[in-house]
Protein backbone atom coordinates (compact mmCIF):
# COMPACT_ATOMS: atom_id res chain seq x y z
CA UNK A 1 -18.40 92.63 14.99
CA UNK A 2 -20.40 92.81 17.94
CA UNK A 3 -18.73 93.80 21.11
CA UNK A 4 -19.21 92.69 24.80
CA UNK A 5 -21.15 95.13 26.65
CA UNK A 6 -19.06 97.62 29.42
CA UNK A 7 -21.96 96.20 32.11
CA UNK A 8 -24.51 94.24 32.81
CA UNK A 9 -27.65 95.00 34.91
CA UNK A 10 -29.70 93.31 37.40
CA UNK A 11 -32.34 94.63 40.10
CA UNK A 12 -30.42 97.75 39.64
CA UNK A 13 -26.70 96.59 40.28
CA UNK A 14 -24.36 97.73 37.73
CA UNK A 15 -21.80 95.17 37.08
CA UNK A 16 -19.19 96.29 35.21
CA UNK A 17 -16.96 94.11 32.46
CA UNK A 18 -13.95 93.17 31.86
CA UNK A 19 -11.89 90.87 29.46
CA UNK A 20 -8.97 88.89 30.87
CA UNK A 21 -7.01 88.64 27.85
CA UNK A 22 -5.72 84.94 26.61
CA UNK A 23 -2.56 84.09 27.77
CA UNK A 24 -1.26 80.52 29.64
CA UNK A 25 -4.54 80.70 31.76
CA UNK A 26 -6.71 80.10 28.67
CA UNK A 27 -8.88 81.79 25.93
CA UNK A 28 -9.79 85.05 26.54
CA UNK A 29 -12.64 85.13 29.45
CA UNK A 30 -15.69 88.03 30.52
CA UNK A 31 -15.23 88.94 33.99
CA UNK A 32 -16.65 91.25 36.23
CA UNK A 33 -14.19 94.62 36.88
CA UNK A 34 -13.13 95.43 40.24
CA UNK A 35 -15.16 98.70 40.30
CA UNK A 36 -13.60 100.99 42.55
CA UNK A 37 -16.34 103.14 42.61
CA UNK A 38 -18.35 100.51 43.70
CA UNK A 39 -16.73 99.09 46.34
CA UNK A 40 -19.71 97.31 48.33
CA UNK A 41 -20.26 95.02 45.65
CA UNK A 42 -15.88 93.58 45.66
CA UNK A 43 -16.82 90.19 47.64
CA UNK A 44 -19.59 89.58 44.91
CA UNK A 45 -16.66 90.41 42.41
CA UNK A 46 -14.36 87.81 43.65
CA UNK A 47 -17.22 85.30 44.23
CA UNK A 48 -18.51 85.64 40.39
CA UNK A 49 -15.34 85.49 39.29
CA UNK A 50 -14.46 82.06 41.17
CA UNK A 51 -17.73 80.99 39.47
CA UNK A 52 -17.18 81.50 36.25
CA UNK A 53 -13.46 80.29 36.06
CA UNK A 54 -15.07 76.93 37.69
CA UNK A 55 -17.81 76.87 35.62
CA UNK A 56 -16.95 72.84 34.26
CA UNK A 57 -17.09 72.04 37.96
CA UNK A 58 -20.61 72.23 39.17
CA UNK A 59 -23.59 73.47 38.17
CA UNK A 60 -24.24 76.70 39.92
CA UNK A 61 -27.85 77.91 39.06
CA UNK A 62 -29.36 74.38 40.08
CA UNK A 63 -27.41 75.04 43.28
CA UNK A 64 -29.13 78.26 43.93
CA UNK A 65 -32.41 77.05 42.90
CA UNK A 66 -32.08 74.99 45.66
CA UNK A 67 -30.82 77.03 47.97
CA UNK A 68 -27.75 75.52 48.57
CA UNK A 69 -24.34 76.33 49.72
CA UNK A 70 -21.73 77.24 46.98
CA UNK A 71 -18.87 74.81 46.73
CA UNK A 72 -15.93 78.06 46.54
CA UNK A 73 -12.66 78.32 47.68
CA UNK A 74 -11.07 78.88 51.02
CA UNK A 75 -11.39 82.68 51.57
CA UNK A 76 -14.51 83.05 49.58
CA UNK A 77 -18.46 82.04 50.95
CA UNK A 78 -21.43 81.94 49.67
CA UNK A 79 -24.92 80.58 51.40
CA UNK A 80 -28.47 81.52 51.27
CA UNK A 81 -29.59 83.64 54.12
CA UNK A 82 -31.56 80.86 56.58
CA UNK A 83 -32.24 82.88 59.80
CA UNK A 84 -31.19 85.43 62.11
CA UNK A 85 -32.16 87.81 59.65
CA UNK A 86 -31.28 90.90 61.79
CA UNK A 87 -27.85 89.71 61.45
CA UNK A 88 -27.88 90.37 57.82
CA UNK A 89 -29.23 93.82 58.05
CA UNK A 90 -25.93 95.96 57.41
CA UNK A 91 -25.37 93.66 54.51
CA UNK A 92 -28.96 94.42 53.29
CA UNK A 93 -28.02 98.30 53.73
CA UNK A 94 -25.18 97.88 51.25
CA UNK A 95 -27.31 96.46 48.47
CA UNK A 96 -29.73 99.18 48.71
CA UNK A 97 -27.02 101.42 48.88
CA UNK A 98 -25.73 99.78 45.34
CA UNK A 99 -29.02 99.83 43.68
CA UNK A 100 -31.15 101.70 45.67
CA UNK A 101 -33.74 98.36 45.93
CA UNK A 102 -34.44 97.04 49.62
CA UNK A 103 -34.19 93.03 49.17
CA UNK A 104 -35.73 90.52 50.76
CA UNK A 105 -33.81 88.74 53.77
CA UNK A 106 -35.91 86.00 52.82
CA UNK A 107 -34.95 85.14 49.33
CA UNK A 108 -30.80 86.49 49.77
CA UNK A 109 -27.56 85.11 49.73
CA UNK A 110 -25.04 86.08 51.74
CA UNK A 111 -21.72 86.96 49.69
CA UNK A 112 -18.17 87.28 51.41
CA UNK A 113 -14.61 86.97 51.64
CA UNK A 114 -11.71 87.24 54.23
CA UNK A 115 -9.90 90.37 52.32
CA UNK A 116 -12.87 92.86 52.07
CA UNK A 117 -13.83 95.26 54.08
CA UNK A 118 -17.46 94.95 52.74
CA UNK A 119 -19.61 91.88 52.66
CA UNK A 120 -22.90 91.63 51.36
CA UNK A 121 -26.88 90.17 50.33
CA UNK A 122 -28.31 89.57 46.77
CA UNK A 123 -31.65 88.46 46.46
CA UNK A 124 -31.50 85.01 44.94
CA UNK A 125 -32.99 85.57 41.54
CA UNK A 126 -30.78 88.48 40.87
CA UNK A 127 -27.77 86.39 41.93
CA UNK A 128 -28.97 83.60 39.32
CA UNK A 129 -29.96 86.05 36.44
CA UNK A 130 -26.47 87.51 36.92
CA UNK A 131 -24.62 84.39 36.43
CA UNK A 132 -26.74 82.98 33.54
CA UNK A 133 -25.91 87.01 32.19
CA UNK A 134 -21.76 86.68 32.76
CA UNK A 135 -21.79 82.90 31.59
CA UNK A 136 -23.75 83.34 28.52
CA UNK A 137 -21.50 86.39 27.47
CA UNK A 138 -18.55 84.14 28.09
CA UNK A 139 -19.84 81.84 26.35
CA UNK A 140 -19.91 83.60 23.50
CA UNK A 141 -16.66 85.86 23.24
CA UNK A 142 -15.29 81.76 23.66
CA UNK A 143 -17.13 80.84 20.63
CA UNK A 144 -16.23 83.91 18.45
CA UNK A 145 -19.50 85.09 18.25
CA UNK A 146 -18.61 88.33 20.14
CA UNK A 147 -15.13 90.20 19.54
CA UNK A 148 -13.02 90.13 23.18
CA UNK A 149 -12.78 94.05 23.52
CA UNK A 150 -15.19 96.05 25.91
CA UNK A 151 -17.84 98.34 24.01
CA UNK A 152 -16.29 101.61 25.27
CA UNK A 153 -18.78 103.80 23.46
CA UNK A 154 -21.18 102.53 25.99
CA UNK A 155 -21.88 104.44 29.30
CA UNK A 156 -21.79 103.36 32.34
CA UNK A 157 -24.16 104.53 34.97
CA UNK A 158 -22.53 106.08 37.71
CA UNK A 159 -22.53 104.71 41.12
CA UNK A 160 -25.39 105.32 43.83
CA UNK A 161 -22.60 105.19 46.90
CA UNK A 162 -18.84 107.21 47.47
CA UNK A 163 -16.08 105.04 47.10
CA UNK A 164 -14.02 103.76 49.70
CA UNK A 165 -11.20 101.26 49.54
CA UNK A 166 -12.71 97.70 49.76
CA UNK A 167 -9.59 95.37 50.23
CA UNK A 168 -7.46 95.15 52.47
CA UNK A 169 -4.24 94.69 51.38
CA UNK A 170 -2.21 91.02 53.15
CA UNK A 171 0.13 91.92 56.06
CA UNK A 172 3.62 90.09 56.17
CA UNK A 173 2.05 88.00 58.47
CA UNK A 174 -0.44 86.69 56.73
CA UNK A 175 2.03 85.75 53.76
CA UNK A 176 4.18 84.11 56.12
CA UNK A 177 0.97 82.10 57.62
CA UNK A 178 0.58 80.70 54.14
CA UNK A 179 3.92 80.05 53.61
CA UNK A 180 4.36 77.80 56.94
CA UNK A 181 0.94 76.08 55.68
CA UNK A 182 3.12 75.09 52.83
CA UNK A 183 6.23 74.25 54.51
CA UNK A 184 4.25 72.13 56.62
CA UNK A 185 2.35 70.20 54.75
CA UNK A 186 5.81 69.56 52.81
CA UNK A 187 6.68 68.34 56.32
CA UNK A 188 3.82 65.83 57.00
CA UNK A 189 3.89 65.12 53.55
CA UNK A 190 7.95 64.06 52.54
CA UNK A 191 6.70 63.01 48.77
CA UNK A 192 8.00 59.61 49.21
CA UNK A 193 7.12 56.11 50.16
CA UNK A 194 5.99 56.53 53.83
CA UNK A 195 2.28 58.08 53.06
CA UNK A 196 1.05 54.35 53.54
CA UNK A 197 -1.62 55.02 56.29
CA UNK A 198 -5.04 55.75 54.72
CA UNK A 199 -6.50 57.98 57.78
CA UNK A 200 -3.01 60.15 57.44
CA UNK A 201 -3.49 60.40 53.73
CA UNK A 202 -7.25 61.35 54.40
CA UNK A 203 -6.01 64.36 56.35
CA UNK A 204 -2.79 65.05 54.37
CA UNK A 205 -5.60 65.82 51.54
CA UNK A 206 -7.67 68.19 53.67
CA UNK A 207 -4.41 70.22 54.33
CA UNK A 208 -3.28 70.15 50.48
CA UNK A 209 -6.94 71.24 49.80
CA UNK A 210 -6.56 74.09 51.66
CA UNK A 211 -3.84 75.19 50.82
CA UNK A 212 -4.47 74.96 47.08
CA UNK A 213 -8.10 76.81 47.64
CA UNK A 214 -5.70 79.65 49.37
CA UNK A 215 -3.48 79.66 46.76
CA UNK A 216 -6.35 80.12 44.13
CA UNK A 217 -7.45 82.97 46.51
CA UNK A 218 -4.13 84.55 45.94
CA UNK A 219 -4.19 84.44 42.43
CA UNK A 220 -7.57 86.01 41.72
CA UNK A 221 -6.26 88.97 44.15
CA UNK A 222 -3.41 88.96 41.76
CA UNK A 223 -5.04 89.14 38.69
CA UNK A 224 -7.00 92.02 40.11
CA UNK A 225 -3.13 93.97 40.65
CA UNK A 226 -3.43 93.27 44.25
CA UNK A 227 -0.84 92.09 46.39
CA UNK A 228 1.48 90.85 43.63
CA UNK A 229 2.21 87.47 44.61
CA UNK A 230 5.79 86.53 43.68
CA UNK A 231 7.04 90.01 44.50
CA UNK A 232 5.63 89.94 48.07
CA UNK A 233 7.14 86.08 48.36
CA UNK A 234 10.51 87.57 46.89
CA UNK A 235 10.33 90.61 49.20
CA UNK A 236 9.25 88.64 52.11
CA UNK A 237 11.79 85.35 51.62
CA UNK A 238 8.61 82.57 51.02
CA UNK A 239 10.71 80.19 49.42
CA UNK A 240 7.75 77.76 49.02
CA UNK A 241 5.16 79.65 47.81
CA UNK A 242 7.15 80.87 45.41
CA UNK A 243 7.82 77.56 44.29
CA UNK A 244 4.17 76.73 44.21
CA UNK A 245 3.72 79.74 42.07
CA UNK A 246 6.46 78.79 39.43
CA UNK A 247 4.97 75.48 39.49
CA UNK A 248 1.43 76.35 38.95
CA UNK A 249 3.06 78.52 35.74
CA UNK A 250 4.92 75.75 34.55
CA UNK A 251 1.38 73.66 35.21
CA UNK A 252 -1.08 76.01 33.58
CA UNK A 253 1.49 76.18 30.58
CA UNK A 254 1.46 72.50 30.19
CA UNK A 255 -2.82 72.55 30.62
CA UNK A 256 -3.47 74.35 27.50
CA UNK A 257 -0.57 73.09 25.23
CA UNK A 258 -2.83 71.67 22.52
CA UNK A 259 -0.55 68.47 21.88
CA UNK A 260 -1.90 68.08 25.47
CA UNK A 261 -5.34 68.81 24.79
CA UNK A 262 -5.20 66.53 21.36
CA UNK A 263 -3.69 63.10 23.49
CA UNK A 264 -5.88 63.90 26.94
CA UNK A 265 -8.92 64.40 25.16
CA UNK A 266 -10.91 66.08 27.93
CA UNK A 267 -11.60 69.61 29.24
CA UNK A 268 -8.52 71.99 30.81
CA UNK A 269 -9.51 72.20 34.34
CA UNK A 270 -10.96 75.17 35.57
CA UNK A 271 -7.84 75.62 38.09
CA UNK A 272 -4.67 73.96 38.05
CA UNK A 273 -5.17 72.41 41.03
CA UNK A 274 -8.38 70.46 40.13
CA UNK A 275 -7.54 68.76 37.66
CA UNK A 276 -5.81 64.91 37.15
CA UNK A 277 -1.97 65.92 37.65
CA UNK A 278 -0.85 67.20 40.55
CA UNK A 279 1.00 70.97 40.67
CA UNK A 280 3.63 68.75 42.39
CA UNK A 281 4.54 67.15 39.18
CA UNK A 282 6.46 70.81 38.06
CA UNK A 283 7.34 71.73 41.59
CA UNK A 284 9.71 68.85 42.06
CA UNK A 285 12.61 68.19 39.65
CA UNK A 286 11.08 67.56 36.20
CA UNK A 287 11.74 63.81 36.26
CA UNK A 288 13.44 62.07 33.15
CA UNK A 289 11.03 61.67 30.00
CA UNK A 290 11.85 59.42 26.70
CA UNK A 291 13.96 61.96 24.77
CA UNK A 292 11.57 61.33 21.03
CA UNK A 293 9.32 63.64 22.75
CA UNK A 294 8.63 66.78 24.63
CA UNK A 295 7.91 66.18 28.56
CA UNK A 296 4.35 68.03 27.70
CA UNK A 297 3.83 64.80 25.02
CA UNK A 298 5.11 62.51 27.75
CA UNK A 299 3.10 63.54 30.84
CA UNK A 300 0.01 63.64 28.03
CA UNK A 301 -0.04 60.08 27.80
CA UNK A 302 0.95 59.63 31.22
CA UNK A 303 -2.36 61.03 32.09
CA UNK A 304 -4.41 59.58 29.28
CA UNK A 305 -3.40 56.39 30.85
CA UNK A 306 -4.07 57.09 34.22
CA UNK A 307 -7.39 58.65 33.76
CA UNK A 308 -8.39 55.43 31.79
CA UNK A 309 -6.95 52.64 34.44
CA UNK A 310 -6.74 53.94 37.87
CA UNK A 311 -9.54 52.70 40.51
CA UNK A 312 -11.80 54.81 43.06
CA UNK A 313 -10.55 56.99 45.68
CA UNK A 314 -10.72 54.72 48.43
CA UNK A 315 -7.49 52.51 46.82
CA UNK A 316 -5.58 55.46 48.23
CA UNK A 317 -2.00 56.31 47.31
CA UNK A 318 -0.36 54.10 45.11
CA UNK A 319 1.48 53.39 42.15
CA UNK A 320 0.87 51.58 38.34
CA UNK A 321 3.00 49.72 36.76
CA UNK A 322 2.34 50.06 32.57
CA UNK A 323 3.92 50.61 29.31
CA UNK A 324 3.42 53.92 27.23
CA UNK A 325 4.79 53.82 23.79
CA UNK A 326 6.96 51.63 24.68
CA UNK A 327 8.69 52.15 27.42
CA UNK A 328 8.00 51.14 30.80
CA UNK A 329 6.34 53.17 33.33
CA UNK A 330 5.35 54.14 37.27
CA UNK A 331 2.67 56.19 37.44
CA UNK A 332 2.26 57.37 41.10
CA UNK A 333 -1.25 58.55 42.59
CA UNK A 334 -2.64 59.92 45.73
CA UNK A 335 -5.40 61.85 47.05
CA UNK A 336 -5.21 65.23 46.74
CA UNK A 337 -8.51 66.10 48.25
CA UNK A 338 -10.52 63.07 50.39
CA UNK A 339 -12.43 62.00 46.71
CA UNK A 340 -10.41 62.00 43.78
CA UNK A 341 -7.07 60.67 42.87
CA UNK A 342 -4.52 62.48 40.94
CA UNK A 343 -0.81 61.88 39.18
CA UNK A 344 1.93 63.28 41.23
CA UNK A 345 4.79 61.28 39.55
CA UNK A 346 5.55 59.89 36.38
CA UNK A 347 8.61 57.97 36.65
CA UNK A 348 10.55 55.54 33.88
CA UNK A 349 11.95 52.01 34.71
């Protein structure tokens, strides 16, 4: 059986590989290793990686072809270099550094996050041959025509640059920033009746957004072994992140239970905050389901529904009356980001 290469190589970056192994989050995925002997390249890490998880979600290379901004996450940025060029030089120093090639300003994207201490440039065509590279190898450990295991026998060039540490670690204060973002928004937004005033929802939906894109940023620095989310919220008293983070389990559980997958129909989302339920459905008290079937069955065809009858995002929040198998239903909606309306309660009357 053919096995996925330990790296991949373009305009003389080394990228090594990785397999995150199939568990709740999915099927077994490639991913690019957090080489810490290559620490200039982390923010492109985390960037790939954001891409390749969201890789249902937009269509990357015709993005760069265009030179376009990159739809990512809070946290994480990437944009074609426009102007200012000298601005960019430090950033051009690391990639030479990492593969010993001078790019072009010209033809670049800037790559960056919050948490590293390194940004940097990749010329555009090397950015786009290494994402057609990581996607296609996906691709195929997903379709069985590669075994998930690393080729180990393989060797790995070594680096062109000394290491250096390349993250730096959260401080208490920055958990406890994200917690009150969460708190807060639990504070404008009471989950009941009152979220009746469409220019409130409107920005009720930015703030969820961003808090969701930062909790996705926390869980990629997690999978890495990074600031170990629920232990730092345990250590540090975050009540409601950790609550977000035993919902977004009890979320991405419920996204690839197949009786799910069989009744939806469509793809899992490529985070659990994108998709047609709302995280909030598991983070408040699992409401009461018909007992003939599992709440997983239940909320399936709660969803099914609601993906096949509900309207455009400018009806705003609201609520629809039905009958699934049976038994008589609310299904409540909102926006959870300004264009796109998702479940956040299924409730029986």
């Amino acid at each position: 059986m053919v096995l996925v290469p330990s790296h991949v190589q373009v305009d003389g970056l080394v990228v090594r590989l990785t397999i995150e192994p199939a568990d709740r989050h999915g099927p077994a995925a490639v991913r690019q290793w957090h080489d810490g002997t290559r620490p200039l390249s982390d923010a492109l890490v985390y960037v790939v990686n954001a891409i390749l998880g969201r890789r249902h979600l937009v269509d990357w290379i015709a993005l760069l072809e265009r030179k376009e901004d990159l739809p990512l996450p809070d946290g994480l940025a990437s944009s074609p270099v426009r102007d200012h060029f000298d601005e960019y030089e430090h950033l051009a120093t690391n990639w030479e550094a990492l593969t010993g090639n001078r790019p072009d300003l010209r033809d670049c994207y800037f790559v960056g996050t919050t948490f590293t201490a390194d940004n940097l440039v990749i010329p555009r065509a090397a950015f786009i041959d290494l994402i057609k590279q990581m996607s296609a190898l996906d691709a195929s450990v997903q379709a069985g025509e590669i075994e998930a295991r690393i080729d180990e026998s393989m060797p790995v060039p070594l680096p062109l640059a000394p290491s250096k540490d390349a993250t730096k670690p959260w401080n208490d204060s920055e958990w406890q920033e994200l917690e009150e973002k969460a708190r807060q928004l639990d504070v404008n937004d009471p989950l009941t009746d009152e979220l009746a005033d469409p220019e409130r929802s409107v920005l009720i939906a930015r703030q969820r957004g961003e808090l969701f894109d930062w909790l996705e940023v926390a869980w990629l620095r997690t999978s890495r072994g990074k600031d170990d989310m629920p232990a730092r919220c345990r250590e540090l008293g975050l009540s409601t992140l950790l609550a977000y983070d035993a919902a977004t389990d009890a979320m991405l559980a419920y996204l690839h239970d197949p009786e799910r997958i069989s009744i939806v129909g469509t793809p899992v989302p490529a985070t659990p905050y994108r998709g047609e339920v709302s995280v909030d459905v598991f983070r408040l008290p699992v409401p009461a389901h018909p007992p003939e079937m599992t709440f997983h069955a239940w909320l399936a065809r709660c969803e099914a529904v609601f993906i096949r009858e509900r309207g455009g995002p400018e009806k705003g929040a609201g609520d629809l009356f039905t009958r699934i198998v049976g038994h008589r239903v609310r299904l409540r909606y909102r926006l959870e980001s300004p264009d796109h309306l998702m479940l956040w309660r299924v409730e029986l009357v």
